[in-house]
N, C-alpha and C. Protein backbone atom coordinates (compact mmCIF):
# COMPACT_ATOMS: atom_id res chain seq x y z
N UNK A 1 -22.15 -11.83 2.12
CA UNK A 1 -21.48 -10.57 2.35
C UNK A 1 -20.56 -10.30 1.17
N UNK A 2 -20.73 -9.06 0.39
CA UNK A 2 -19.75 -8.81 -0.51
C UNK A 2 -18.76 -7.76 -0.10
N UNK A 3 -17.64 -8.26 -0.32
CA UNK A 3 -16.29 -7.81 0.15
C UNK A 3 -16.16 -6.98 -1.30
N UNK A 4 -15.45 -5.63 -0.43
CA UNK A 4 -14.43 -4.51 -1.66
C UNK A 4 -13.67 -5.10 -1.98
N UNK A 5 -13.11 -4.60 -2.89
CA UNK A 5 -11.62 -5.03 -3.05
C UNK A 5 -10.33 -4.31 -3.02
N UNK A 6 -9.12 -4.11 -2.58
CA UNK A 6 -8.67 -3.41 -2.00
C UNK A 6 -7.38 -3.67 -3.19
N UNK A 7 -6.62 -2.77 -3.34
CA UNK A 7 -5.23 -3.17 -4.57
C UNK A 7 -4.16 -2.92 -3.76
N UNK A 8 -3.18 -4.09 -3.62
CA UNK A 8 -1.92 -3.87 -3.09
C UNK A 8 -0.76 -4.32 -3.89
N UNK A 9 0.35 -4.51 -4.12
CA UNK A 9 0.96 -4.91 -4.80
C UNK A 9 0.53 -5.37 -6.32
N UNK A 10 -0.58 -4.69 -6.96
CA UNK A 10 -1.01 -5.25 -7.90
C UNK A 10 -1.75 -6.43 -7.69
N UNK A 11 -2.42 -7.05 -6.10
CA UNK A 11 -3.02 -8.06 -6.02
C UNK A 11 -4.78 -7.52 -5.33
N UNK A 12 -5.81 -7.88 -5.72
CA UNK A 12 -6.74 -7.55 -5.23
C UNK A 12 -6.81 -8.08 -4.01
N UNK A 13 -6.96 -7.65 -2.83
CA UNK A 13 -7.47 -8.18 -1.67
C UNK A 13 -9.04 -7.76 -1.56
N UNK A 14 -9.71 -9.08 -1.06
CA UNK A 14 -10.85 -8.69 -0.58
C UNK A 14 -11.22 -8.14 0.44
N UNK A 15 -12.16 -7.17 1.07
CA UNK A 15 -12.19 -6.58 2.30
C UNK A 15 -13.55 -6.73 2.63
N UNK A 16 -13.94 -6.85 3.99
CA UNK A 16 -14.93 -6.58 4.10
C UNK A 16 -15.36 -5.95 5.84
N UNK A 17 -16.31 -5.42 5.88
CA UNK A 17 -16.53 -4.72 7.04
C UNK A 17 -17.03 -5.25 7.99
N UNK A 18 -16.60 -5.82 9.27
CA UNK A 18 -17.12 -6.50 10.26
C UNK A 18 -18.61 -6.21 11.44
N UNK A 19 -18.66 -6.56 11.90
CA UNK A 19 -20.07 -5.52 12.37
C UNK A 19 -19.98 -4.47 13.29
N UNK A 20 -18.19 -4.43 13.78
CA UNK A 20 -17.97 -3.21 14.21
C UNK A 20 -17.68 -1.96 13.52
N UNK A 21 -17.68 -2.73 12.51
CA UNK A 21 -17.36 -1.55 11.10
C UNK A 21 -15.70 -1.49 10.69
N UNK A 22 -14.77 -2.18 11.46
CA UNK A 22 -13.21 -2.15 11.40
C UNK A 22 -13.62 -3.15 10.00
N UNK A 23 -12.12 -3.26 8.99
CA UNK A 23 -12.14 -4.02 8.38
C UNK A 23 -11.29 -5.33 8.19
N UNK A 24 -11.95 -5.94 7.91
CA UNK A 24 -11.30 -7.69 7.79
C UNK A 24 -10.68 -8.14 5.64
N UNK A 25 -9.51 -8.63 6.02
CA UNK A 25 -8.70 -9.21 4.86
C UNK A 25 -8.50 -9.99 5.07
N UNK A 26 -9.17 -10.39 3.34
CA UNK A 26 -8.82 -12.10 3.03
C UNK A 26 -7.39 -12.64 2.98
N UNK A 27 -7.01 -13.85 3.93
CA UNK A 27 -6.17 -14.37 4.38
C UNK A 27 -5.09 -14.65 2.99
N UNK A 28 -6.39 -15.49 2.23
CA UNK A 28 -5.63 -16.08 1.07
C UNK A 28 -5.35 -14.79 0.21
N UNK A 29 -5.91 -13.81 -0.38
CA UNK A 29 -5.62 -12.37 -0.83
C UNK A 29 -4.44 -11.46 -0.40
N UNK A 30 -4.40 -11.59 0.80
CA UNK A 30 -3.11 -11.28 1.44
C UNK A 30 -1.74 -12.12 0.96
N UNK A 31 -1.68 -13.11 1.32
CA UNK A 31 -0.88 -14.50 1.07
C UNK A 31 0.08 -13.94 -0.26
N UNK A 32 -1.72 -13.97 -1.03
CA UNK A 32 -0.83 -14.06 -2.47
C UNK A 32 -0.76 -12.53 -2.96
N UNK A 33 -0.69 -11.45 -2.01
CA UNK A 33 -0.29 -10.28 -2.72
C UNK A 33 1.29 -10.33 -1.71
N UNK A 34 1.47 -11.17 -0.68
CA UNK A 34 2.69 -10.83 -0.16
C UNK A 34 3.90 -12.30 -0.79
N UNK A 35 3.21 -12.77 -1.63
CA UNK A 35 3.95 -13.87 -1.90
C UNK A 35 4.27 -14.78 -1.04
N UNK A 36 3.39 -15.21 -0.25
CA UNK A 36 3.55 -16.19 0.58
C UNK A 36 2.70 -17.59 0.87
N UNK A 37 3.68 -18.39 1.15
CA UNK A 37 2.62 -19.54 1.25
C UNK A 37 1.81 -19.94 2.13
N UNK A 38 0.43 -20.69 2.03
CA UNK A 38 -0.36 -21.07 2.64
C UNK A 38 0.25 -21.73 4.02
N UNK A 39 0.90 -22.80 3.84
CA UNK A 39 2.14 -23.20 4.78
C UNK A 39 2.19 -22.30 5.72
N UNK A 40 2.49 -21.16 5.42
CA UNK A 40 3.72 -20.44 5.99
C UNK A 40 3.39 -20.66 8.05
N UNK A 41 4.65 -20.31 8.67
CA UNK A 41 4.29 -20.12 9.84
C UNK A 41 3.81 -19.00 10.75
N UNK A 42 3.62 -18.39 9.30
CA UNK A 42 3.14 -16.93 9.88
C UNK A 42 1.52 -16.99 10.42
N UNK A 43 0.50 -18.13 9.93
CA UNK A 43 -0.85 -18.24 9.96
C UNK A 43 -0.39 -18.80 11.36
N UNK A 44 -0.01 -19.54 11.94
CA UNK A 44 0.01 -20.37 13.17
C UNK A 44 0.39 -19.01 14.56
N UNK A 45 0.91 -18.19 13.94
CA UNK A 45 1.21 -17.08 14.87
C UNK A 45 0.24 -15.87 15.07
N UNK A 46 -1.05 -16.61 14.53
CA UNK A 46 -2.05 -15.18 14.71
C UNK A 46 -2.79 -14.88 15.78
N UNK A 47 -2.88 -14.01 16.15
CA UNK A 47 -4.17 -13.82 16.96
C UNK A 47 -5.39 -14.09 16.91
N UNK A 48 -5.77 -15.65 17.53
CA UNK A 48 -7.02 -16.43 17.13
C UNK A 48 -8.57 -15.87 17.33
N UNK A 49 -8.16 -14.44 17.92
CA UNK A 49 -9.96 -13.38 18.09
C UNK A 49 -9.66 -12.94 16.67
N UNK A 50 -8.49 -12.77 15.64
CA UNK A 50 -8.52 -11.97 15.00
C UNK A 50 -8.32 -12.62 13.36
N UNK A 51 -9.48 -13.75 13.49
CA UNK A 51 -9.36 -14.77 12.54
C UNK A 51 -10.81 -15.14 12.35
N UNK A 52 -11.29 -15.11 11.16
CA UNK A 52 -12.82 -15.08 11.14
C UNK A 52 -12.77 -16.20 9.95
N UNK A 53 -14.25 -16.88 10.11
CA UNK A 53 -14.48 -17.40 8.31
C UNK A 53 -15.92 -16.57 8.55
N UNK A 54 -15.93 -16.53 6.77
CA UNK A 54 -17.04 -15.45 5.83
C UNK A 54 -17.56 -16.00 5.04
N UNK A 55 -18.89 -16.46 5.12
CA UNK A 55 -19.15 -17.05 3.48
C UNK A 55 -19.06 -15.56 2.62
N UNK A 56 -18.64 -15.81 1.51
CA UNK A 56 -18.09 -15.23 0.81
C UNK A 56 -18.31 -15.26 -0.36
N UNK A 57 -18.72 -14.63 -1.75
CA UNK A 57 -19.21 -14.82 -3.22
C UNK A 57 -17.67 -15.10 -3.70
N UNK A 58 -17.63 -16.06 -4.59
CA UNK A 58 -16.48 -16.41 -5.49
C UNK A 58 -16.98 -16.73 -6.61
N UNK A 59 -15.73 -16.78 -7.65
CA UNK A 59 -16.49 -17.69 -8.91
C UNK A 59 -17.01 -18.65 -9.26
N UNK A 60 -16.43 -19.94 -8.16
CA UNK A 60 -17.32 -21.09 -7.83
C UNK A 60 -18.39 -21.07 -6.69
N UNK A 61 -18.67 -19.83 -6.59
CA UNK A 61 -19.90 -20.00 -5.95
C UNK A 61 -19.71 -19.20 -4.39
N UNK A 62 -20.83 -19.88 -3.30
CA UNK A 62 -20.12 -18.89 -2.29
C UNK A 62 -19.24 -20.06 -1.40
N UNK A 63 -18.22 -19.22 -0.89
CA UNK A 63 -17.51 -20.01 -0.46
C UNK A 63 -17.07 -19.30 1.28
N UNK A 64 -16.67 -20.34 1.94
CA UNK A 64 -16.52 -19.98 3.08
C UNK A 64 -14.67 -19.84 3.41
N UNK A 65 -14.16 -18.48 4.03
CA UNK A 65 -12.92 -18.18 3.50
C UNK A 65 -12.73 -17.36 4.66
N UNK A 66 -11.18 -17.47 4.89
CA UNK A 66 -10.63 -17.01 6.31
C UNK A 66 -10.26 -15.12 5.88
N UNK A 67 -10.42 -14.82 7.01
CA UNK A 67 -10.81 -12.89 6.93
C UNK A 67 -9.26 -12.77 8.34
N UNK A 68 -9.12 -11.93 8.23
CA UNK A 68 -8.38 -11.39 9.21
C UNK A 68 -8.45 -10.22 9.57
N UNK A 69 -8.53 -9.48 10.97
CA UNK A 69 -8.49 -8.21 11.36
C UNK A 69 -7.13 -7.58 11.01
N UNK A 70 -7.34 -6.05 11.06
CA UNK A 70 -5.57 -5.25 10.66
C UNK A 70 -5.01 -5.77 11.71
N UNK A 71 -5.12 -5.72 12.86
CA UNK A 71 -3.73 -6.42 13.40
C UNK A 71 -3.47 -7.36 13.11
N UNK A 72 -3.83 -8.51 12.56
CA UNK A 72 -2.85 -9.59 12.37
C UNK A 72 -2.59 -8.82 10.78
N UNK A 73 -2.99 -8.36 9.71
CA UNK A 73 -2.75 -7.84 8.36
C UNK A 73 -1.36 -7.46 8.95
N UNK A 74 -0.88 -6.54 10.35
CA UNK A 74 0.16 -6.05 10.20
C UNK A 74 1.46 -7.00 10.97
N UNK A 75 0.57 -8.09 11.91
CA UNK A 75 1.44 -9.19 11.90
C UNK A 75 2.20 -9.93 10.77
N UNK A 76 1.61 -9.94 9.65
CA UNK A 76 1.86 -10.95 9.02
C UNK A 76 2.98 -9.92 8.01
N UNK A 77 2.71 -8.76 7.44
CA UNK A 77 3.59 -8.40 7.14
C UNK A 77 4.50 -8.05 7.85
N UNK A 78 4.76 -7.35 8.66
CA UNK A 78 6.08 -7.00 9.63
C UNK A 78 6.75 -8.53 9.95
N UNK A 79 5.85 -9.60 10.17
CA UNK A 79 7.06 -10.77 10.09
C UNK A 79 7.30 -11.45 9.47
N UNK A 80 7.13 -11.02 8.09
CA UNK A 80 7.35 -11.61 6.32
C UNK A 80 9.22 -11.03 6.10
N UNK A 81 9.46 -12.30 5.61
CA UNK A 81 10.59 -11.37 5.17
C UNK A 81 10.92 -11.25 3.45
N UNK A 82 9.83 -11.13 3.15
CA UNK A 82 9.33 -11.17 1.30
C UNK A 82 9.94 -9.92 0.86
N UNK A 83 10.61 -9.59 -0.17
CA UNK A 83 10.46 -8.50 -0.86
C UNK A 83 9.10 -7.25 -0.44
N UNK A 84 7.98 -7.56 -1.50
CA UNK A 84 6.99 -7.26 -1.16
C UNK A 84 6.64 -6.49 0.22
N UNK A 85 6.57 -7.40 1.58
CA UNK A 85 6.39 -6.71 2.82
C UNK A 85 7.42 -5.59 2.92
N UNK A 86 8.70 -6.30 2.44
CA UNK A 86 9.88 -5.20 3.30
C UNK A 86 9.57 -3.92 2.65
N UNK A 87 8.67 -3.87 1.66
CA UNK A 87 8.55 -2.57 0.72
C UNK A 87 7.78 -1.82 1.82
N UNK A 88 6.62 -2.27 2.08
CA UNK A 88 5.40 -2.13 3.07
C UNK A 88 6.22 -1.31 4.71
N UNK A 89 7.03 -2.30 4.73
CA UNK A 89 7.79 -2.11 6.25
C UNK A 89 8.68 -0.89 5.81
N UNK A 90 9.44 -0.91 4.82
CA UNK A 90 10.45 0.22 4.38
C UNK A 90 9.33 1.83 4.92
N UNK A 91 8.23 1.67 4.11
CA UNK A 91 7.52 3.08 3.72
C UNK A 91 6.95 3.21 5.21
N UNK A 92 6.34 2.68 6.11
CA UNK A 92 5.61 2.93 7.57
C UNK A 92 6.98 3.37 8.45
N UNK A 93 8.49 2.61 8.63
CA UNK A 93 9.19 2.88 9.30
C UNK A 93 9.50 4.23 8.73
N UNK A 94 9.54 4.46 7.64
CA UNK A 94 10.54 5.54 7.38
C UNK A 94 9.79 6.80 7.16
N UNK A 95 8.34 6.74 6.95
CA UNK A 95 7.67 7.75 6.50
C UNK A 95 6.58 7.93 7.36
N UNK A 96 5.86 6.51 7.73
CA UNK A 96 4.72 6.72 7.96
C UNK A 96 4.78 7.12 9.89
N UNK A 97 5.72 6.04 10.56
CA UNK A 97 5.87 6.52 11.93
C UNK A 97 6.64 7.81 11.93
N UNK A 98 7.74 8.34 11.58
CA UNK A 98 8.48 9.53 11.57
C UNK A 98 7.53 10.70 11.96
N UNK A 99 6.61 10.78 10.73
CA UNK A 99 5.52 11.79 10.24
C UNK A 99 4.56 11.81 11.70
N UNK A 100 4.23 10.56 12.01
CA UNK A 100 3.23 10.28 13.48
C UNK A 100 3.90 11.10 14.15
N UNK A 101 5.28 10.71 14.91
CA UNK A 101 6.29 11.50 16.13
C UNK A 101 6.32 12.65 15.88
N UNK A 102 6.57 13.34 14.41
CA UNK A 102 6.34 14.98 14.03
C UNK A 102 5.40 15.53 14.76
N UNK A 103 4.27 15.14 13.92
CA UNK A 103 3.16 15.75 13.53
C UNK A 103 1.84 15.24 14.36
N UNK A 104 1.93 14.25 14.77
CA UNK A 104 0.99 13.35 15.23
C UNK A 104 -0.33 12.87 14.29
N UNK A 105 0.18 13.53 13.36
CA UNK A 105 -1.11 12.42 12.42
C UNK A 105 -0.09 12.25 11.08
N UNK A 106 -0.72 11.09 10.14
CA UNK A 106 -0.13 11.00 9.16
C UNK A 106 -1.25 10.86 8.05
N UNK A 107 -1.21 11.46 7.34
CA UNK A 107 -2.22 11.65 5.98
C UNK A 107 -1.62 11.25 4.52
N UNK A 108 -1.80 9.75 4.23
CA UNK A 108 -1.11 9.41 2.89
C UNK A 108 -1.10 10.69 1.91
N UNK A 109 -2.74 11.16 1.70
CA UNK A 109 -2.79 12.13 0.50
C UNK A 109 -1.97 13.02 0.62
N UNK A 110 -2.23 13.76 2.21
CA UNK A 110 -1.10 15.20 2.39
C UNK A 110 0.47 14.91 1.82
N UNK A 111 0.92 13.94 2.38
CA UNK A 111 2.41 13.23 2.00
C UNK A 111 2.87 13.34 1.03
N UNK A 112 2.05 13.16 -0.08
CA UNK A 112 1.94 12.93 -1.99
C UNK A 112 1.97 14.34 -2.34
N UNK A 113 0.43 14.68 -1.95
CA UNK A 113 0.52 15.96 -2.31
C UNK A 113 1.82 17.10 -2.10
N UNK A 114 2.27 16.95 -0.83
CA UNK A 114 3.28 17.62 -0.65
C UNK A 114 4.25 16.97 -1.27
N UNK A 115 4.82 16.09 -1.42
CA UNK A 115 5.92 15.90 -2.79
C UNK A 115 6.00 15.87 -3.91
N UNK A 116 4.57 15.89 -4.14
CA UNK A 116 4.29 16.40 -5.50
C UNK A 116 4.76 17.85 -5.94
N UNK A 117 4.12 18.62 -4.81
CA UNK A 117 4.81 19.98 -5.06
C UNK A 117 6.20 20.35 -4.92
N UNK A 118 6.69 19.61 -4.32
CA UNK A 118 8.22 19.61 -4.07
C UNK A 118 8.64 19.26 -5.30
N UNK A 119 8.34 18.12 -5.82
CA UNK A 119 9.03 17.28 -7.22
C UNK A 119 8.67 18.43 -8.37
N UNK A 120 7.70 18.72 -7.99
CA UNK A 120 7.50 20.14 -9.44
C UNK A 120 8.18 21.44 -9.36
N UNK A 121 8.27 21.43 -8.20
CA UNK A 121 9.02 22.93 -8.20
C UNK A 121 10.30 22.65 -8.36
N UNK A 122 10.87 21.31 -7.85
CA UNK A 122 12.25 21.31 -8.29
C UNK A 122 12.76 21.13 -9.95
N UNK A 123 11.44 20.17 -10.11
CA UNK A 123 11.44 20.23 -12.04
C UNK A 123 11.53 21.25 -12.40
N UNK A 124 11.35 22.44 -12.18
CA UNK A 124 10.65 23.43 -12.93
C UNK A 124 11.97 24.65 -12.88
N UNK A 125 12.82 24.48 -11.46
CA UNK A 125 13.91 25.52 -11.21
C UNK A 125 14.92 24.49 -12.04
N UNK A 126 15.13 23.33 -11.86
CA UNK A 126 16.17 22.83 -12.57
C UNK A 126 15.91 22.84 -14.04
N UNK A 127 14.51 23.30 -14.81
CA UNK A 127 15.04 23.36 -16.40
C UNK A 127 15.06 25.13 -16.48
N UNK A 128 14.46 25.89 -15.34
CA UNK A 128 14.87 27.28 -15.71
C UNK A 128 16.48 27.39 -15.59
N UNK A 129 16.95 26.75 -14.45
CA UNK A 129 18.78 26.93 -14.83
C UNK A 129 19.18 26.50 -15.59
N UNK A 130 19.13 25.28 -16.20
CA UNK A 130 19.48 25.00 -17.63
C UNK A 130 20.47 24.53 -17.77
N UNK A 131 21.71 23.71 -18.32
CA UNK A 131 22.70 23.77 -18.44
C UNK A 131 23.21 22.95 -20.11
N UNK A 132 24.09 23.72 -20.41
CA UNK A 132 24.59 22.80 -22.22
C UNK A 132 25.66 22.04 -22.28
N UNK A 133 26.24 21.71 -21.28
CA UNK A 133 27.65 20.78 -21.47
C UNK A 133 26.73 19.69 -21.57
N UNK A 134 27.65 18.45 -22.04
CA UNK A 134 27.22 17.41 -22.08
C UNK A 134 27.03 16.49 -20.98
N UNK A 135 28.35 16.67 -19.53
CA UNK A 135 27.72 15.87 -18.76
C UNK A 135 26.58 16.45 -18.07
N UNK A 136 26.49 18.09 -17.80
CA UNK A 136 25.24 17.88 -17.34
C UNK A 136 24.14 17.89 -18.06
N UNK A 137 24.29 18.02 -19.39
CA UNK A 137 22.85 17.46 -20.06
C UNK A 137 22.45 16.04 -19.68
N UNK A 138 23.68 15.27 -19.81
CA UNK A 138 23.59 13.38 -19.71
C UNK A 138 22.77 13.46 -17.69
N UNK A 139 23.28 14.63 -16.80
CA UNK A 139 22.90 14.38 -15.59
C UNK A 139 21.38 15.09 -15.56
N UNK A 140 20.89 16.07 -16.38
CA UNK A 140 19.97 16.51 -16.65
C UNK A 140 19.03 15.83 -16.56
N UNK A 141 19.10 14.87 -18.04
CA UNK A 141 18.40 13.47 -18.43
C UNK A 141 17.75 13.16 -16.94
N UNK A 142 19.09 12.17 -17.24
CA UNK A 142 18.83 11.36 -15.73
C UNK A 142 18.16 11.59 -14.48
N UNK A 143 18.12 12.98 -13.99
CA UNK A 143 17.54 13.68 -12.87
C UNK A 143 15.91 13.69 -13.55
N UNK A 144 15.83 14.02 -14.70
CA UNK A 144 14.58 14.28 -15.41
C UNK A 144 13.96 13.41 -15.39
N UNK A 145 14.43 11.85 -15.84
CA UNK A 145 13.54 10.28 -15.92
C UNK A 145 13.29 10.19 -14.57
N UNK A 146 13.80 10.09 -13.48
CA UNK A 146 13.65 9.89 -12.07
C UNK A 146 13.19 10.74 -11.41
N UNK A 147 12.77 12.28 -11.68
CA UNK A 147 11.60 13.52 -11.40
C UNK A 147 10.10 12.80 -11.75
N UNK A 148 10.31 12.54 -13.25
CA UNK A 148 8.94 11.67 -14.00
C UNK A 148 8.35 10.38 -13.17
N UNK A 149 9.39 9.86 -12.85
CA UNK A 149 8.98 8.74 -12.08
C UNK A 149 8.32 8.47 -10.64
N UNK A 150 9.26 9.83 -9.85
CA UNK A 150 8.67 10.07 -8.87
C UNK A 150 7.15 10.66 -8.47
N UNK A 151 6.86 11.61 -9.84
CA UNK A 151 5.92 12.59 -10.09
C UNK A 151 4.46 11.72 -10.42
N UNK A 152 4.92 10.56 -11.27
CA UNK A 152 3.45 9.52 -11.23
C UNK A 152 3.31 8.71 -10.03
N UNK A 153 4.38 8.30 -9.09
CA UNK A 153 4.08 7.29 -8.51
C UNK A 153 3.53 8.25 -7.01
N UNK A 154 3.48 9.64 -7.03
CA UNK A 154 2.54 10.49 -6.16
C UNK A 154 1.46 10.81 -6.73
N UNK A 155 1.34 11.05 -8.16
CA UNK A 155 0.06 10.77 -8.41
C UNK A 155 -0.69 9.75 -8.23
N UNK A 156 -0.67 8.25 -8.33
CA UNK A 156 -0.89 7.29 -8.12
C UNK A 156 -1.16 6.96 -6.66
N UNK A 157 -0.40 7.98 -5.73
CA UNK A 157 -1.15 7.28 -4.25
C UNK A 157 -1.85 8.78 -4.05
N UNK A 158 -1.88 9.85 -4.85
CA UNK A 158 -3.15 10.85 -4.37
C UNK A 158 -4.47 9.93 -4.84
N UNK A 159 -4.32 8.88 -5.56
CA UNK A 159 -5.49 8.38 -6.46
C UNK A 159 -5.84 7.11 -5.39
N UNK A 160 -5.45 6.78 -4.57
CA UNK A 160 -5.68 5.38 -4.23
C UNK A 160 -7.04 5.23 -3.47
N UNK A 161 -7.95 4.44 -3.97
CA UNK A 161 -9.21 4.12 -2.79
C UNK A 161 -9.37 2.99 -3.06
N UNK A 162 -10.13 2.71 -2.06
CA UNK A 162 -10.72 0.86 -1.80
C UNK A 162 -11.89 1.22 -3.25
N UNK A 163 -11.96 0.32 -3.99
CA UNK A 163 -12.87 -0.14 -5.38
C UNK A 163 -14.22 -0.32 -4.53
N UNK A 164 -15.41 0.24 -5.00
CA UNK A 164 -16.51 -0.62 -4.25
C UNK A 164 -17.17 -0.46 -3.30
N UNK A 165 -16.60 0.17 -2.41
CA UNK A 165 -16.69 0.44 -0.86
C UNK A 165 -18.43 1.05 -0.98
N UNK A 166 -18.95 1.01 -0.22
CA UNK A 166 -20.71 1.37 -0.18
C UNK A 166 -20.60 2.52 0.97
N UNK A 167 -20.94 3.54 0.82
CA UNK A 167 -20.98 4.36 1.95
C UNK A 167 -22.63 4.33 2.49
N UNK A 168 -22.68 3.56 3.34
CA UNK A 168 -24.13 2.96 3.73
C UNK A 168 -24.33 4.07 5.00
């Protein structure tokens, strides 16, 4: 079975599709995109329906390797207390459930997209007002590097897909 690969933290996770079609993540892929150890006591706390081995293609060959369903994926982060997860936990509490209770659905792309347009239109009224003193040029700046910053890192999740994925 060849698993996608999925990008999280800059770590590839492998994915692959179970025969219900939900998808399963590699244990160890996870681990090491949440910085955590094999050890940890977070594996002993899983939900044992929701724990698979996969033979699996690797570089040494195929190998047989533990998969996990999203619910434990969201066990394991929600009870990480890594950097990393809390990033994960920060963005679902604050954005992703909020948006659910609104709206009742939540759409990563819509999210982006709509702050994208927000972040541009505010770019765009704050250099038509303009200002020449120096501190607010120096606050100008500053508002400007952190507009830029915000403005790629919504581009970057309008862009996000699983690598690979086969639409069979």
């Amino acid at each position: 079975m060849n698993p996608s690969i999925f990008n999280f933290n800059e770590h590839g996770v492998r994915v692959i599709c179970g025969s219900n079609g939900e998808p399963w993540f590699c244990l160890t892929d996870v681990y090491k995109s949440l910085d955590i150890s094999r050890t940890s006591r977070l594996f002993r706390e899983l939900d044992e329906k929701g724990v698979a081995d996969y033979h699996t293609p690797t570089n040494g060959g195929i190998q047989k390797l533990k998969f996990i369903n999203e619910p434990n994926l969201y066990r394991i982060i929600f009870r990480s207390n890594k950097k990393e997860a809390l990033n994960f936990q920060n963005w679902v509490f604050a954005e992703v459930l909020p948006t659910i209770r609104k709206t009742g659905s939540y759409s990563a792309r819509q999210t982006a997209y709509e702050e994208l347009n927000r972040l541009c239109m505010q770019e765009k009224v704050s250099k038509d007002k303009g200002t020449f003193h120096s501190l607010g040029m120096h606050r100008r700046k500053h508002e400007k590097h952190l507009n830029a910053v915000r403005i790629e890192t919504c581009k970057a999740n309008l862009q996000l897909t699983f690598e690979g994925v086969d639409n069979e």
